[in-house]
Protein backbone atom coordinates (compact mmCIF):
# COMPACT_ATOMS: atom_id res chain seq x y z
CA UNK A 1 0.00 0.00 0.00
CA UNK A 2 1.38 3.48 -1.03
CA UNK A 3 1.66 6.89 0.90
CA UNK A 4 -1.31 9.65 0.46
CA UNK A 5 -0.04 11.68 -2.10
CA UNK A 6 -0.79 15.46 -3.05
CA UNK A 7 -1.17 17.61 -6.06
CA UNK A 8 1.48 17.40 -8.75
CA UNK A 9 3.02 20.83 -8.63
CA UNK A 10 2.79 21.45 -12.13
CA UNK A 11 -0.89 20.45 -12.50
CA UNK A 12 -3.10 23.02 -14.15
CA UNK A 13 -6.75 22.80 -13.32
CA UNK A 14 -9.53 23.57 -15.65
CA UNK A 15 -11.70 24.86 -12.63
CA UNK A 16 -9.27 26.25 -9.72
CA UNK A 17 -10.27 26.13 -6.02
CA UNK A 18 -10.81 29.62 -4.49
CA UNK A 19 -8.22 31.23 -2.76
CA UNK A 20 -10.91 31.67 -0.14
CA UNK A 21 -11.41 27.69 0.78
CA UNK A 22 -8.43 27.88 2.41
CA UNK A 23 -9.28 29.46 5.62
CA UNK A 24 -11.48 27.53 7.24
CA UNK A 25 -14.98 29.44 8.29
CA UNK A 26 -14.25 29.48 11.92
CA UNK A 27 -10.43 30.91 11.30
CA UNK A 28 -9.78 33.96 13.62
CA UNK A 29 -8.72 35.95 10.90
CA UNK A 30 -11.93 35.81 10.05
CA UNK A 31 -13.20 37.39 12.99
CA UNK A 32 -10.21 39.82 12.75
CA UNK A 33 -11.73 41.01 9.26
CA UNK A 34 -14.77 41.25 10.07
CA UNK A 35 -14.05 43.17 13.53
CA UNK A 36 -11.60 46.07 11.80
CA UNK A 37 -14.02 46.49 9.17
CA UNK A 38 -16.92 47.57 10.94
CA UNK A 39 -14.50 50.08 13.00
CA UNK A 40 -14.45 53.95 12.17
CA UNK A 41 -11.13 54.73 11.17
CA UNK A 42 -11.58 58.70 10.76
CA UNK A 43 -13.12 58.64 14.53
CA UNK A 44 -10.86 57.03 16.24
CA UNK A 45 -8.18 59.12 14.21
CA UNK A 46 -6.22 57.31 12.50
CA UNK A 47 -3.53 58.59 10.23
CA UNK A 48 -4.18 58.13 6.42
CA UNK A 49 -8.00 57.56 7.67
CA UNK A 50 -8.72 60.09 4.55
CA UNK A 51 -6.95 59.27 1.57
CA UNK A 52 -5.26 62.74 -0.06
CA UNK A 53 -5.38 63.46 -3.58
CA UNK A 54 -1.96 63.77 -3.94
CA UNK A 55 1.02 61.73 -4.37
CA UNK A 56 1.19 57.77 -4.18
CA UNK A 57 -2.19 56.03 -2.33
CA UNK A 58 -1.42 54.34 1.18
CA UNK A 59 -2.23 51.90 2.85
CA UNK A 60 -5.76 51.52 3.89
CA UNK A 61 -5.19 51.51 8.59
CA UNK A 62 -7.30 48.89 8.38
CA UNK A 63 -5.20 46.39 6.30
CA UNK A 64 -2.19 47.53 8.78
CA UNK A 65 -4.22 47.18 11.57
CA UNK A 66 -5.18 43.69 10.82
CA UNK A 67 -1.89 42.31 10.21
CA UNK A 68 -0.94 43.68 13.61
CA UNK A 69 -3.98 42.03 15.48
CA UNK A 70 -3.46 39.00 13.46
CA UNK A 71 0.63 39.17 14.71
CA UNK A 72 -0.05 39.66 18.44
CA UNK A 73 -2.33 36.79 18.53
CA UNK A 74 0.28 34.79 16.97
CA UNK A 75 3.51 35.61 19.46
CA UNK A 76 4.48 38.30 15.81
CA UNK A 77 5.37 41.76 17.43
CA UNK A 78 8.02 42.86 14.87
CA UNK A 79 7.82 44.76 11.73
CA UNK A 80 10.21 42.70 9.83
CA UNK A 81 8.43 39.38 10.49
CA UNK A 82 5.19 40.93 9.97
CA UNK A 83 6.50 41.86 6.59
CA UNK A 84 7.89 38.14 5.91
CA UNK A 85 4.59 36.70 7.18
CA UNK A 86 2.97 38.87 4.30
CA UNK A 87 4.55 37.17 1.68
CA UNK A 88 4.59 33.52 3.35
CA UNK A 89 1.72 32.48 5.61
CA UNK A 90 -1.38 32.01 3.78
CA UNK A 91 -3.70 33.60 6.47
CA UNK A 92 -1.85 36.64 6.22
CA UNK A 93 -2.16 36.49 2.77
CA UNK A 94 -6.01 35.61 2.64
CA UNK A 95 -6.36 38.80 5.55
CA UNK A 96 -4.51 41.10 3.35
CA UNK A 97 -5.92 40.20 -0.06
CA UNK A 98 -2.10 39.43 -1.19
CA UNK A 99 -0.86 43.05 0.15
CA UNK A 100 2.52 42.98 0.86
CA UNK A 101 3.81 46.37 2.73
CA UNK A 102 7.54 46.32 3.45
CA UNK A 103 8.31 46.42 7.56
CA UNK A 104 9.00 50.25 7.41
CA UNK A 105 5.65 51.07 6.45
CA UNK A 106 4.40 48.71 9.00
CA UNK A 107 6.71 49.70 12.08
CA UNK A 108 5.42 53.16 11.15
CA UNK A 109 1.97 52.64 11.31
CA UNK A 110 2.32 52.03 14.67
CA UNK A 111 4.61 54.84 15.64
CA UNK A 112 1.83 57.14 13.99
CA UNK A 113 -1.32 55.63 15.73
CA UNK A 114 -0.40 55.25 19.24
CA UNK A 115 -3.50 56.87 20.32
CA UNK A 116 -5.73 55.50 18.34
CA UNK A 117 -4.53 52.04 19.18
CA UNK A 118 -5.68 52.51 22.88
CA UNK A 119 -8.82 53.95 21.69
CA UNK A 120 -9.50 50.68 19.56
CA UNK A 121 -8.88 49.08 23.36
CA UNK A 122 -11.51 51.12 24.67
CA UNK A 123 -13.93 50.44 21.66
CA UNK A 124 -13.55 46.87 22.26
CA UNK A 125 -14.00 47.02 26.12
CA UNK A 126 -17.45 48.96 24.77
CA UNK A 127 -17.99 46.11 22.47
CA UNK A 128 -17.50 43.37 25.34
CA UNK A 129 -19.88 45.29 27.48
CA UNK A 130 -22.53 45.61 24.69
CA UNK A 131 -21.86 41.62 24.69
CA UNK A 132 -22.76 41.57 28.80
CA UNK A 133 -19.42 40.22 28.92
CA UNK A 134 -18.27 42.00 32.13
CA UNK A 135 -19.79 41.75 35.16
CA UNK A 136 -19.24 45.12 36.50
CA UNK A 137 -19.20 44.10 40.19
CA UNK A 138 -15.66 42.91 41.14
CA UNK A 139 -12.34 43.47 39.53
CA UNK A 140 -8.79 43.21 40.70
CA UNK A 141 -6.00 45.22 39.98
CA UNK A 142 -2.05 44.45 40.10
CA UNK A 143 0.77 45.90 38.14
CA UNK A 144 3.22 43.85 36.27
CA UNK A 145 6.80 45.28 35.04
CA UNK A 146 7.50 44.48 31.38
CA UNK A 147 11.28 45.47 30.18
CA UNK A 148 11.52 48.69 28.47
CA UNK A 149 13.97 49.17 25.24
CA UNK A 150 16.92 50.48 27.49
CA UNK A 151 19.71 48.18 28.77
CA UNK A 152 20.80 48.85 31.99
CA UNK A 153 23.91 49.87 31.30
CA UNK A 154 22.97 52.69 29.65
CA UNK A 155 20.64 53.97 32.44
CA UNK A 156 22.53 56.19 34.84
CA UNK A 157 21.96 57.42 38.54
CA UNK A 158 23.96 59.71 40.50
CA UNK A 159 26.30 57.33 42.40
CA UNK A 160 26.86 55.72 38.81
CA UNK A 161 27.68 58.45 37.43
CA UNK A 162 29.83 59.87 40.44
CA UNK A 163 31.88 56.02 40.06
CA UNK A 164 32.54 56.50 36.36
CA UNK A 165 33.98 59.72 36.18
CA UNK A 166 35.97 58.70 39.55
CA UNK A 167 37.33 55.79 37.49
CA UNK A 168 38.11 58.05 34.58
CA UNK A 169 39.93 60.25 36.17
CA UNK A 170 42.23 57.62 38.07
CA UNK A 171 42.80 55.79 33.86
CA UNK A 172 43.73 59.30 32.89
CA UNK A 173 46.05 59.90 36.04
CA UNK A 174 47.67 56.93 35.28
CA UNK A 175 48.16 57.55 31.35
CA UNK A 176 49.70 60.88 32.31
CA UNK A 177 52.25 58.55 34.36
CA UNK A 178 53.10 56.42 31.70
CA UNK A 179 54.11 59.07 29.49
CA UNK A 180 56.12 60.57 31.80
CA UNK A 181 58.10 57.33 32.61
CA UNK A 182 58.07 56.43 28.76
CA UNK A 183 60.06 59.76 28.08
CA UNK A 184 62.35 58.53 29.95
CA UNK A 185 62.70 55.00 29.02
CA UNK A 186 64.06 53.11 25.91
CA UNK A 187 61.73 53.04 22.74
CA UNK A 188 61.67 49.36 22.93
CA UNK A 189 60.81 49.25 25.89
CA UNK A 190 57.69 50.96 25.86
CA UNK A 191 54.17 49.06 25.85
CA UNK A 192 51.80 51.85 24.06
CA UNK A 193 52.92 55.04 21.98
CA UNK A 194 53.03 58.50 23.15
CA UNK A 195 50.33 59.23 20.74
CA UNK A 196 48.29 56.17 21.26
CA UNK A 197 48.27 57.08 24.85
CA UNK A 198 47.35 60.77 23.96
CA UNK A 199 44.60 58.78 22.07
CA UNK A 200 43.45 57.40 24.84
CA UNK A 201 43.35 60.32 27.03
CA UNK A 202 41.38 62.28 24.83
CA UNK A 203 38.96 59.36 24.68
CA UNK A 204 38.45 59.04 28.23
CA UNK A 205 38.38 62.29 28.49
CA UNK A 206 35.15 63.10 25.78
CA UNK A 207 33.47 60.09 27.94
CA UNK A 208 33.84 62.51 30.95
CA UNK A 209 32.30 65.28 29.70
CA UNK A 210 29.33 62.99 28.48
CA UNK A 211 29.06 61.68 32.04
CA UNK A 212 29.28 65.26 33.19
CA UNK A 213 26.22 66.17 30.83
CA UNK A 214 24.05 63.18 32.29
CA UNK A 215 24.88 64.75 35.78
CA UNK A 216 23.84 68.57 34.81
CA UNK A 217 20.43 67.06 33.46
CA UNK A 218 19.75 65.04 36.28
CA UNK A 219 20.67 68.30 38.87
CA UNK A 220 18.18 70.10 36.62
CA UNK A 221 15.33 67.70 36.48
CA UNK A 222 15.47 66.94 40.47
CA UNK A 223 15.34 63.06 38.77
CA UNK A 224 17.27 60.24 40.37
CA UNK A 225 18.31 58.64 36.99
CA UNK A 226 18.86 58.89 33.38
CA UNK A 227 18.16 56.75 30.78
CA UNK A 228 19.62 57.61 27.53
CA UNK A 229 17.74 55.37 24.75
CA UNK A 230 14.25 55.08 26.37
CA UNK A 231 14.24 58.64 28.48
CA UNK A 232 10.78 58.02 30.10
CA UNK A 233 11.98 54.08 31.27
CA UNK A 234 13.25 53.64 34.79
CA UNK A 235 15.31 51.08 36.50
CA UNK A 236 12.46 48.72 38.67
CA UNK A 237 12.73 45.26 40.29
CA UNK A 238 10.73 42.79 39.44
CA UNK A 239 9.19 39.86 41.69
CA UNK A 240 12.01 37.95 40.85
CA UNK A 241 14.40 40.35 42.81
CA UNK A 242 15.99 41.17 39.49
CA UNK A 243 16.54 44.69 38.15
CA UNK A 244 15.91 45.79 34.78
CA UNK A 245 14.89 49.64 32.87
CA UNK A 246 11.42 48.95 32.76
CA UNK A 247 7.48 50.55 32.95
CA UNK A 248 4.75 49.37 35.23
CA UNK A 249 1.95 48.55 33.75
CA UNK A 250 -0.97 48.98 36.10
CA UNK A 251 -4.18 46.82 35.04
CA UNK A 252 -7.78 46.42 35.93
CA UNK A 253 -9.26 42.97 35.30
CA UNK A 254 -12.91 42.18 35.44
CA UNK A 255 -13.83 39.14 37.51
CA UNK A 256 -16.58 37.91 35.50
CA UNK A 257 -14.38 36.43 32.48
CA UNK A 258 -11.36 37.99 32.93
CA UNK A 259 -11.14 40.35 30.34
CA UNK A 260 -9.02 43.67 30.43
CA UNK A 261 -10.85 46.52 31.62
CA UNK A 262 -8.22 49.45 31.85
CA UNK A 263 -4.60 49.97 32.08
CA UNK A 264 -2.22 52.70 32.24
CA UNK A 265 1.67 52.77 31.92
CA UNK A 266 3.49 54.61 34.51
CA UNK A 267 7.06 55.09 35.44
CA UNK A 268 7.32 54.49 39.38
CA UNK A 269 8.69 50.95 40.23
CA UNK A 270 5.92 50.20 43.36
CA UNK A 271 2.43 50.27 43.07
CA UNK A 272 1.42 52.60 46.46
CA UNK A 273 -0.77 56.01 45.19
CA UNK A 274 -2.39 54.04 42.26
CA UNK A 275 -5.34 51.97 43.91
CA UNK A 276 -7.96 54.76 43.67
CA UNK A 277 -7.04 56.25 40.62
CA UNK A 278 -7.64 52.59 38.65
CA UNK A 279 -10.45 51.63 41.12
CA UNK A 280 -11.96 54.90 40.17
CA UNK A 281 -11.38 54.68 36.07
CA UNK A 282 -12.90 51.02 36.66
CA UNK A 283 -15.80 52.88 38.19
CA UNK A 284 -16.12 55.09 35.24
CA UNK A 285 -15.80 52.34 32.53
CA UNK A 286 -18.12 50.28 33.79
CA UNK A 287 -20.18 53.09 34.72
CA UNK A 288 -21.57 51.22 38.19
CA UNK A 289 -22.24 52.76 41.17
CA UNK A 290 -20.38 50.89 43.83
CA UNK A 291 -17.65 47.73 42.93
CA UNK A 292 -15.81 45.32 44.77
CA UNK A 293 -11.42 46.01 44.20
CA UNK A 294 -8.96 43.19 45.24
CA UNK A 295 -5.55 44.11 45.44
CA UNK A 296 -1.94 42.60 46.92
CA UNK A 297 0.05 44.40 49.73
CA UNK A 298 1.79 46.60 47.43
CA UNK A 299 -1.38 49.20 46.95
CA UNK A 300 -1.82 49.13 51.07
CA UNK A 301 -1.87 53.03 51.73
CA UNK A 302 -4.37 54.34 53.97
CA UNK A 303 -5.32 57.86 52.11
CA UNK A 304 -5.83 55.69 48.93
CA UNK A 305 -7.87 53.48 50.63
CA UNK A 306 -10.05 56.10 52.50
CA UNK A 307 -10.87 58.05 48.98
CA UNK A 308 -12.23 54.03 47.38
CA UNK A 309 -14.67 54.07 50.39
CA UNK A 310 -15.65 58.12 50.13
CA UNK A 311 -16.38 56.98 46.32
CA UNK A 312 -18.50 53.71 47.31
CA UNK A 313 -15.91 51.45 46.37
CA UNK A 314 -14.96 47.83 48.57
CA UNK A 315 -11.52 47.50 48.47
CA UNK A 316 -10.13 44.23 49.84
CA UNK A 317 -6.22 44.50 50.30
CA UNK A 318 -4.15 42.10 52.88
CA UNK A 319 -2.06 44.71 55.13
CA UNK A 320 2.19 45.31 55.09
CA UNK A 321 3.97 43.23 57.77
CA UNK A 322 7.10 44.81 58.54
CA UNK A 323 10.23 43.03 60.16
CA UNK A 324 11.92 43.73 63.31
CA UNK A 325 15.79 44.58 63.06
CA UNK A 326 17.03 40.78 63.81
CA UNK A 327 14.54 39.27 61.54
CA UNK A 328 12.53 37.00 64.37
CA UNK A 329 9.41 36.09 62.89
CA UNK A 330 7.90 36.07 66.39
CA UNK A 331 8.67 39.86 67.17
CA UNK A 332 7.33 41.28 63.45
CA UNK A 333 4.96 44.15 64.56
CA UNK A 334 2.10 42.12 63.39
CA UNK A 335 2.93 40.16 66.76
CA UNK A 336 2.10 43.13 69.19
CA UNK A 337 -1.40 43.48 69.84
CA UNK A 338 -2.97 46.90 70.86
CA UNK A 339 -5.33 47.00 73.89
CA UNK A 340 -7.60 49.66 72.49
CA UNK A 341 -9.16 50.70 76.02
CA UNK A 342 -5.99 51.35 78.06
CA UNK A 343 -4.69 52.69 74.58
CA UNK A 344 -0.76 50.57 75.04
CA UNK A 345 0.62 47.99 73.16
CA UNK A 346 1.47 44.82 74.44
CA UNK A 347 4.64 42.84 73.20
CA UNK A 348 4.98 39.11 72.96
CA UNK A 349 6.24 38.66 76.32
CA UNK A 350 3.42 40.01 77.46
CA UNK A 351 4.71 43.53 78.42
CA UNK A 352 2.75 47.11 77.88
CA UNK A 353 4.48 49.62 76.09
CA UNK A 354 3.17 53.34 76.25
CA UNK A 355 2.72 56.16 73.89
CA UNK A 356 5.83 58.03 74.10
CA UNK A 357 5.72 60.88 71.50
CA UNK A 358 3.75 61.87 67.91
CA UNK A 359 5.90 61.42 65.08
CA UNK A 360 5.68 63.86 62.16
CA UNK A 361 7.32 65.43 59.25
CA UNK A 362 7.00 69.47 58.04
CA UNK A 363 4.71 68.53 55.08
CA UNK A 364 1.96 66.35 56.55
CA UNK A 365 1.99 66.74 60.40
CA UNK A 366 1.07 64.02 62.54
CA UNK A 367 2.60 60.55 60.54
CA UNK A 368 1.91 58.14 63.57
CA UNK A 369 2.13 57.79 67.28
CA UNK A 370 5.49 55.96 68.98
CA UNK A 371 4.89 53.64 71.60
CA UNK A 372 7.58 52.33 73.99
CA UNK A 373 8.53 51.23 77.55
CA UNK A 374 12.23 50.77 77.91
CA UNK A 375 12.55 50.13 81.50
CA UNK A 376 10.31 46.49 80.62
CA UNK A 377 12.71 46.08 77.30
CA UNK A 378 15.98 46.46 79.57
CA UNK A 379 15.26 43.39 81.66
CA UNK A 380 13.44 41.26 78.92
CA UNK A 381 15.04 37.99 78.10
CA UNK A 382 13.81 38.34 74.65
CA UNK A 383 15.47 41.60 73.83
CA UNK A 384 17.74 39.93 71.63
CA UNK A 385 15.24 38.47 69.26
CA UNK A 386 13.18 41.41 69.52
CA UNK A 387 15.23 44.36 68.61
CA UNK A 388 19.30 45.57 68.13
CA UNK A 389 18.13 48.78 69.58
CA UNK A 390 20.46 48.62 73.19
CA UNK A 391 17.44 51.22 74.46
CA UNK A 392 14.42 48.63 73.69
CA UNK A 393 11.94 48.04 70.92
CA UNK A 394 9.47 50.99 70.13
CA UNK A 395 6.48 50.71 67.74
CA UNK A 396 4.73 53.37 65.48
CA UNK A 397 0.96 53.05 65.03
CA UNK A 398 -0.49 54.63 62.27
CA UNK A 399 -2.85 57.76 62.02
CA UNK A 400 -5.11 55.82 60.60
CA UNK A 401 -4.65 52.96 61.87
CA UNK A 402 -8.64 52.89 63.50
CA UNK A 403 -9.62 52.97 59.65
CA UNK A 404 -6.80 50.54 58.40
CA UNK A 405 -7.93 47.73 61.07
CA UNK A 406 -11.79 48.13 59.42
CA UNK A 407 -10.09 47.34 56.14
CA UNK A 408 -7.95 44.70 57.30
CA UNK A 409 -11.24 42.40 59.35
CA UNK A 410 -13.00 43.62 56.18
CA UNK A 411 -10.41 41.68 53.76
CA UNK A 412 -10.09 38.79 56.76
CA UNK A 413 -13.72 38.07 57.08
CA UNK A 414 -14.12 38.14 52.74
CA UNK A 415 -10.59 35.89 52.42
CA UNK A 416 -12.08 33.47 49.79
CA UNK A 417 -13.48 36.38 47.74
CA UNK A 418 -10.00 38.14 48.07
CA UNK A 419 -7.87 34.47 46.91
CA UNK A 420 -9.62 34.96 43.89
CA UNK A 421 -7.20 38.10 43.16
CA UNK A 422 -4.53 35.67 41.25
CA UNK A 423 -6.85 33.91 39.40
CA UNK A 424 -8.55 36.65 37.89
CA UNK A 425 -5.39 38.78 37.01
CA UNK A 426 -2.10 36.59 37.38
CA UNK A 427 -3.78 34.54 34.11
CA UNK A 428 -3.44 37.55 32.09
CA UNK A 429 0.82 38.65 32.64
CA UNK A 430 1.21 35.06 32.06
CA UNK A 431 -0.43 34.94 28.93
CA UNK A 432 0.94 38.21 27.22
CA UNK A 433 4.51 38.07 28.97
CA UNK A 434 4.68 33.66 28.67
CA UNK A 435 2.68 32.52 26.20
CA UNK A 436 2.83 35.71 23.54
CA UNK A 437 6.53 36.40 24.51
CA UNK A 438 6.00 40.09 24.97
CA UNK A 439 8.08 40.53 28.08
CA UNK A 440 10.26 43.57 26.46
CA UNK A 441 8.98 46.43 24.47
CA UNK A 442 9.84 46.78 20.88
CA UNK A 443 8.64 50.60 21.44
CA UNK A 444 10.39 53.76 23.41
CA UNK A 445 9.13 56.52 25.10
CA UNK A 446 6.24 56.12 27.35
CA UNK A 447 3.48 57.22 24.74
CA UNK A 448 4.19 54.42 21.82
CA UNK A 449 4.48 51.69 24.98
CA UNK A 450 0.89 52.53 26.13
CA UNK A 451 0.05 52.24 22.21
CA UNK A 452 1.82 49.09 22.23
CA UNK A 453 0.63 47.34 25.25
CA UNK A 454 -2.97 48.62 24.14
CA UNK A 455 -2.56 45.85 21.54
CA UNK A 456 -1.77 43.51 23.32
CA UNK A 457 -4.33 43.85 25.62
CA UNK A 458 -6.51 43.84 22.36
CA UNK A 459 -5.52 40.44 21.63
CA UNK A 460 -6.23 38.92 24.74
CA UNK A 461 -9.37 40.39 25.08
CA UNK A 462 -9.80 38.85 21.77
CA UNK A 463 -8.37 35.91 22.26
CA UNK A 464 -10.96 35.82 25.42
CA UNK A 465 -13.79 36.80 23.71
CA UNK A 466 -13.53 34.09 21.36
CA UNK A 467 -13.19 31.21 23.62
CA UNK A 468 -16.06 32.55 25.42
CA UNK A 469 -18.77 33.17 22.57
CA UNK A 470 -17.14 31.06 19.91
CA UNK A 471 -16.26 32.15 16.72
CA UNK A 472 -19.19 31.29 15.08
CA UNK A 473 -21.39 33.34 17.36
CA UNK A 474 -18.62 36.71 17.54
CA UNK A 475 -19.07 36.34 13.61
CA UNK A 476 -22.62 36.85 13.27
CA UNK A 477 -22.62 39.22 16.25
CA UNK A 478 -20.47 41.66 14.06
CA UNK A 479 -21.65 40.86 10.79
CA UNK A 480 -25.08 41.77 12.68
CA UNK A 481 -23.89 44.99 14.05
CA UNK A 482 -22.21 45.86 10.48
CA UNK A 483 -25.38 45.56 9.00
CA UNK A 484 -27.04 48.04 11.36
CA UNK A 485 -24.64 50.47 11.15
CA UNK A 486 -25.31 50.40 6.71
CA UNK A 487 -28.89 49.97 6.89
């Protein structure tokens, strides 16, 4: 018995197949068509939107537009494999009608749009909720750092660049040196020329006045670092303790099906002071008058959680424990419990310590209140464990530390709603960073990374959508809603 054979290459048929048989009718390029084309390019202001009378015809931003959603479904972020995949892989080629643009006029596209790319986000968050795909009652936010197109070395703090130009001066101290003891010395013995070494001076010595530069801007700007490829990146660490120039991406996820609500790209490496500005924009999206917010330890700050509540919004967020000096688990200030009528504190080993004094700083007064009782610390056979302090172990309660306690038995009492937090957001960094590969950012400057990051959050939603409806149904939802919008 022989092997299943194809076509002979050279066959010519009388009656050829259609080019469109080969994409299957449940293909999500299919949906991808069907999606862009409905869109309004001029409204959500798109370049080339209009085509001008003059010169050579573009593009059309939708063609473009669908070979990028097509690529960031498909782990295909770059302009130059975009532009091979145009010429190779028959979806592409079915998607684009056999339009082949070359990777400059596709990398460009994107430089040019990155505003409307994020409002093509929004119109498909609009889209999902026309769909009664989000449930509008609990979402959780987190923010996840993704690498930004600036290599470490060339980011530069103060200390850096105080190091660098120390080292450059002691190379060009010692240069000076070697001159000096060449002129003296045999010409055969000498291991570099006096003009090689004058070379090399010089060198050093144009490298120093760069370094000089970087320190002038950042004495100007009031900024702690510089980096010189990606200006708006910064240097963050990541949850695997490593450090890397980077943006935070802060994103709200709806609980319902886990689809992408909102995001926004900032530059600060923690997440404290952003809890109720994305609870809020949630709010607004959704347009619901109170929602549920689950968020980790990093967005614990009392005056962000105090404006959630003033705007009807449930935050759930497990508290900050904070280590004592020698690291003893049992002595973490999560271990002193405070006896609200007589107003102390008592320690593990069952002592009371006493307020002692307010402390504050000049721009917002009263910070917290400083407990203590030294005299019970100085004869403690725990002192040890409990502090390196030789005076005794004091402890700072908050100023709000009445509200904070409401928030904490609030999260305690909801912890199964709250474990849901990973589930509903962890899923999505996975995907984009793991499964699509976009850990880095082809992109700089912190306006084209939103723009980028806005499609990838437009393919997952996608991607989502799809596995929820099916294609089948997402197709004659659109084709539905195209229809409408001619007749």
């Amino acid at each position: 018995m022989g092997y299943i054979k194809g076509e002979e290459r050279n066959q010519t048929f009388l009656f050829p197949e259609s080019f469109d048989e080969y994409i299957h009718e449940e293909n999500p390029v299919r949906i991808i068509d069907e999606y862009v084309e409905h869109l309004d390019m001029k409204e959500l202001k798109f370049q080339k939107a209009v085509c001008s009378n003059n010169g050579r015809p573009p593009y059309n931003p939708k063609d473009l537009l669908k070979l990028y959603l097509y690529g960031y479904l498909n782990r295909i972020r770059s302009s130059r494999r975009l532009e091979h995949e145009a010429s190779r892989n028959i979806e592409v080629i079915w998607l684009l009608k056999k339009l082949k643009p070359d990777f400059k006029t596709i990398a460009d596209f994107r430089r040019d749009n990155k505003k409307a790319l994020k409002a093509v986000f929004r119109q498909f968050v609009r889209l999902c909720d026309e769909w009664d795909l989000f449930g509008k009652e609990m979402v959780a936010i987190d923010g996840t750092k993704i690498r930004a197109c600036n290599s470490k070395r060339n980011n530069y703090s103060v200390k850096k660049l105080e190091r660098h130009i120390q080292y450059i001066d002691e190379k060009i101290d010692t240069y000076l040196k070697d001159l000096e003891a060449g002129d003296q010395a045999e010409v055969a013995d000498r291991k570099l020329s006096a003009e090689e070494v004058q070379k090399r001076i010089q060198e050093l010595r144009n490298r120093k006045r760069k370094y000089e530069y970087y320190q002038e801007q950042l004495h100007k700007t009031g900024e702690n670092e510089i980096s010189t490829t990606d200006p708006d990146a910064r240097l963050m660490c990541n949850n695997n303790n490593n450090v890397d120039v980077s943006y935070n991406i802060q994103t709200t996820v709806d609980a319902k099906n886990k689809l992408i609500a909102d995001f926004k790209v900032t530059t600060n490496p923690n997440d404290l002071g952003e809890l109720d500005n994305m609870a809020l924009r949630a709010k607004t999206v959704f347009g619901a008058e109170t929602l549920e917010v689950l968020a980790d330890k990093g967005y614990y700050k009392a005056e962000d959680l105090e404006k959630c509540v003033e705007k009807h919004i449930t935050p759930y967020v497990t508290k900050q424990v904070y280590s004592n000096g020698t690291g003893d688990r049992d002595f973490y200030t999560d271990r002193f419990r405070y006896d609200a009528e007589k107003k102390v504190y008592i320690c593990p080993a069952g002592k009371e310590l006493y307020f002692a004094r307010n402390r504050t700083s000049k721009d917002k007064g009263i910070l917290g209140y400083e407990y203590r009782n030294y005299d019970a610390c100085a004869s403690c056979q725990y002192k040890e464990r409990c502090t390196k302090s030789q005076k005794g172990r004091s402890i700072c309660r908050h100023v709000d530390q009445d509200f904070l306690d409401t928030i904490d038995l609030q999260t305690e009492i909801n912890k199964k709603k709250y474990q849901l937090r990973q589930m509903i957001i962890e899923h999505v960094f996975g995907t984009i960073k793991r499964g699509w590969g976009a850990y880095y950012f082809l992109t700089k400057r912190k306006l084209s990374v939103s723009g980028e990051i806005a499609l990838s959050f437009l393919a997952y939603n996608f991607r989502r959508a799809i596995t929820i409806l099916g294609p089948k149904e997402i197709l004659k939802r659109l084709r539905e809603k195209r229809e409408l919008a001619l007749g």
